[in-house]
Protein backbone atom coordinates (compact mmCIF):
# COMPACT_ATOMS: atom_id res chain seq x y z
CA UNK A 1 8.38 -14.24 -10.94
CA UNK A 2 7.63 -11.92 -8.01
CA UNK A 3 5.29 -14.56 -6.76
CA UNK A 4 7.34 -17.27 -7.18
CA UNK A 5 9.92 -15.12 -4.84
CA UNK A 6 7.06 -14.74 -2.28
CA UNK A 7 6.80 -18.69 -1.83
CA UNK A 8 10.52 -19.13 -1.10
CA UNK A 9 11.15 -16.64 1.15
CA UNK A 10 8.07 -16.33 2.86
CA UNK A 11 8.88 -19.17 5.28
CA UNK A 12 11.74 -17.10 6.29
CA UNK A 13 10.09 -14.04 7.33
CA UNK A 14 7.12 -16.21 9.70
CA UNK A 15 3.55 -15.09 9.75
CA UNK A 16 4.29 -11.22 9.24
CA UNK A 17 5.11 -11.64 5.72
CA UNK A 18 2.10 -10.38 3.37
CA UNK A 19 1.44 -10.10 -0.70
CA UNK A 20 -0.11 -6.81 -1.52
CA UNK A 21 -2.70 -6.93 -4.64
CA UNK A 22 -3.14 -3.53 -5.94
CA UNK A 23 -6.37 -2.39 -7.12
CA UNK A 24 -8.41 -0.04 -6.77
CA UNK A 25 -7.96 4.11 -6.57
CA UNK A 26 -11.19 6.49 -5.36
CA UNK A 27 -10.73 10.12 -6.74
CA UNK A 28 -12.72 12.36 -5.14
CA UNK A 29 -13.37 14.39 -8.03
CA UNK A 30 -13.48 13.70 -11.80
CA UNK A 31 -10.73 14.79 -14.18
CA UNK A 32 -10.26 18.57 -15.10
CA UNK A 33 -12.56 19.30 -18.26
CA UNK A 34 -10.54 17.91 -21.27
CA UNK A 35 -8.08 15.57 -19.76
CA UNK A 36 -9.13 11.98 -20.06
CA UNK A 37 -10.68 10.04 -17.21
CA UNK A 38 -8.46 8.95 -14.19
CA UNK A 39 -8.02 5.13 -13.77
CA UNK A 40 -9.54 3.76 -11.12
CA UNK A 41 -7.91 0.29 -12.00
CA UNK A 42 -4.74 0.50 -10.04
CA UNK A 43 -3.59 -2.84 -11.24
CA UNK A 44 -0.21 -4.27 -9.32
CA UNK A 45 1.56 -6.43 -6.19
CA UNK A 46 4.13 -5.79 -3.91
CA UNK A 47 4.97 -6.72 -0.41
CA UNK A 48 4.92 -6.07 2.67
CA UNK A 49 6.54 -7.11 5.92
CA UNK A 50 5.46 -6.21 9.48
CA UNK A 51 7.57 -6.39 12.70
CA UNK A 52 5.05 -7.61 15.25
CA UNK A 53 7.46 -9.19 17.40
CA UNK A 54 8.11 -6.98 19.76
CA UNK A 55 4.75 -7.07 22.00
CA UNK A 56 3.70 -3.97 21.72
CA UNK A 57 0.45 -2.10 19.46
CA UNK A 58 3.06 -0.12 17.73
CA UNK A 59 3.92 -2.06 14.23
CA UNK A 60 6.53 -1.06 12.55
CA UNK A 61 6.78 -2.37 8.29
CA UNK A 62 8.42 -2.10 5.11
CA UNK A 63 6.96 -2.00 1.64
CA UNK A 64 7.42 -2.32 -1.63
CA UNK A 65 4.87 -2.14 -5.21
CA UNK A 66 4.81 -1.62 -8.53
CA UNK A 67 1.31 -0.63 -10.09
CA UNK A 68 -0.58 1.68 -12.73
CA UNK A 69 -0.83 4.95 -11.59
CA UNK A 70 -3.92 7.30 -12.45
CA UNK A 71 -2.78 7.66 -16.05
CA UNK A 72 -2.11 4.46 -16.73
CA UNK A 73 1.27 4.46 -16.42
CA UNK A 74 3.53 2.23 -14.43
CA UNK A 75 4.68 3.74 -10.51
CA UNK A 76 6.87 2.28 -7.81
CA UNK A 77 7.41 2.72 -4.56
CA UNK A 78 9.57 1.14 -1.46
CA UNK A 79 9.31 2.27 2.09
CA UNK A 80 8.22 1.71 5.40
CA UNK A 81 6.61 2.93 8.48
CA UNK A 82 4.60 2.82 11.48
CA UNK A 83 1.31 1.95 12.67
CA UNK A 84 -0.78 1.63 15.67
CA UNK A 85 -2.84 -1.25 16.12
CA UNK A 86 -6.01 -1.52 17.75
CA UNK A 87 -8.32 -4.51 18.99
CA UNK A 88 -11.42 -5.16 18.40
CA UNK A 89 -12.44 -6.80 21.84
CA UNK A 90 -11.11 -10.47 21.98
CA UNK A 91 -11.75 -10.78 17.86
CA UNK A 92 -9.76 -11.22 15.73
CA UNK A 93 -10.44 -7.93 14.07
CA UNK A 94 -8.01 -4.89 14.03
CA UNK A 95 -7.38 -1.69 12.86
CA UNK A 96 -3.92 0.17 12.43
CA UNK A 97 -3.29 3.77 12.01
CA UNK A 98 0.03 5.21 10.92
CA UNK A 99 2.50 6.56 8.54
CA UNK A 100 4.23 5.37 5.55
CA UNK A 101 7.47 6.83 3.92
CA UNK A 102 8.30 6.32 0.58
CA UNK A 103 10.60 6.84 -2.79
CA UNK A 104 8.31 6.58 -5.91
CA UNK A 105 8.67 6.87 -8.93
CA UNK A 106 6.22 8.19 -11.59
CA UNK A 107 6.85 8.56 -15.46
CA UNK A 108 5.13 11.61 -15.68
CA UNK A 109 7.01 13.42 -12.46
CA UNK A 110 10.47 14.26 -11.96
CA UNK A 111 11.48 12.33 -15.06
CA UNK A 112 10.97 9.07 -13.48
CA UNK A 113 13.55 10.23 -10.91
CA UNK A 114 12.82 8.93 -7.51
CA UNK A 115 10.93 11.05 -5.30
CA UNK A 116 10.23 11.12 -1.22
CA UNK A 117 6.65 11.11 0.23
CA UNK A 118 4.98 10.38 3.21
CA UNK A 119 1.06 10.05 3.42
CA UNK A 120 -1.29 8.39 5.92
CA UNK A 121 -2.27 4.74 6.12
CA UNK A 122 -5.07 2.51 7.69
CA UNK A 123 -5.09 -1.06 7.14
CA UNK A 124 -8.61 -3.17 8.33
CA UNK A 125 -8.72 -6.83 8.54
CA UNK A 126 -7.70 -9.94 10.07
CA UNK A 127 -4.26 -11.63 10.55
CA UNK A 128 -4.89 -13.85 7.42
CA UNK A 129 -6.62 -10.69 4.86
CA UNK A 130 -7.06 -6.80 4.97
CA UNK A 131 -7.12 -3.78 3.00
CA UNK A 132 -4.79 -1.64 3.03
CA UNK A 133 -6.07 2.51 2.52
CA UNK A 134 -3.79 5.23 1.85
CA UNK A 135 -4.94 8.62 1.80
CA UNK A 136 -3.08 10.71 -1.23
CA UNK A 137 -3.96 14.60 -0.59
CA UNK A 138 -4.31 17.13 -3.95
CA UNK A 139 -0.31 17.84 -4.65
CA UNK A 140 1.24 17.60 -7.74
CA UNK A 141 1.55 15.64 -9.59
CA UNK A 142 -1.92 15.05 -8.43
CA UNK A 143 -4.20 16.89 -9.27
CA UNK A 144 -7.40 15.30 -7.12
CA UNK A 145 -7.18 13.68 -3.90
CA UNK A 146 -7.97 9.92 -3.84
CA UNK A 147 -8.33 7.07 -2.02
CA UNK A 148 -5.31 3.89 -2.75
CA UNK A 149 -6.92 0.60 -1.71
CA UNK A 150 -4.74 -2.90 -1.85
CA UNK A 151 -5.51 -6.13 -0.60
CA UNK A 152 -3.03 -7.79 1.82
CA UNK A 153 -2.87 -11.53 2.20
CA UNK A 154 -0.16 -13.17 4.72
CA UNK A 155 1.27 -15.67 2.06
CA UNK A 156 1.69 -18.22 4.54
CA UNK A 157 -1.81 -18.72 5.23
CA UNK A 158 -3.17 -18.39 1.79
């Protein structure tokens, strides 16, 4: 269904409109001693929509995803931010740097209650594919610091 919604509308929102394939968390330690292991398999989609109009390295975006969370449970989030974007030479390579607010939910936090965040985020690619990394420090409910990797894909290319 979700990806069904993406085809519509993506015409709508030009080239800046991506498809975000969750997958993939890096702890950087294991789980405590008798707690199972953390999943790695962050399995999920979402969107996201950047405002690159404007001329400028500074990108401003919006995001949304649902996905399974270190425990296996299902999480969402919806936010946005901002980013700085930097050229590689006269490729079409880039980096951007920024920030990413958030409300999230988490079944095993709050009571499923929506909570605010903000954490760091790098995305590395092309205009066509990237990866997007967010950087989630040791808080609770986490209990290790990890890596969040997703795939974006501008729908209107792919």
């Amino acid at each position: 269904m979700f990806l069904a919604l993406c085809v519509f509308i993506a015409p709508s929102f030009a080239d800046d409109f991506s498809l975000l394939l969750n997958g993939k968390a890096y702890h950087l330690k294991d789980a405590p001693v008798g707690q199972p292991s953390f999943n790695e398999r962050n399995w999920g989609t979402g969107f996201q929509y950047d405002f690159t109009d404007n001329h400028t390295d500074w990108i401003p975006f919006i995001t949304a995803s649902g996905f399974l969370d270190s425990h296996k449970n299902p999480s969402y989030y919806a936010g946005g931010g901002m980013m700085r974007r930097f050229h590689k030479d006269d490729s079409s390579l880039y980096a951007d740097v920024g920030l990413v607010a958030f409300l999230m939910t988490r079944e095993n936090f709050k009571n499923n209650k929506p909570f605010p965040g903000a954490l760091p985020v790098m995305t590395l690619g092309t205009e066509n594919i990237a990866v997007n990394i967010t950087y989630i420090p040791k808080v609770d409910p986490k209990m290790v610091a990890l890596f969040f990797f997703q795939l974006k894909v501008d729908v209107l290319t792919f």
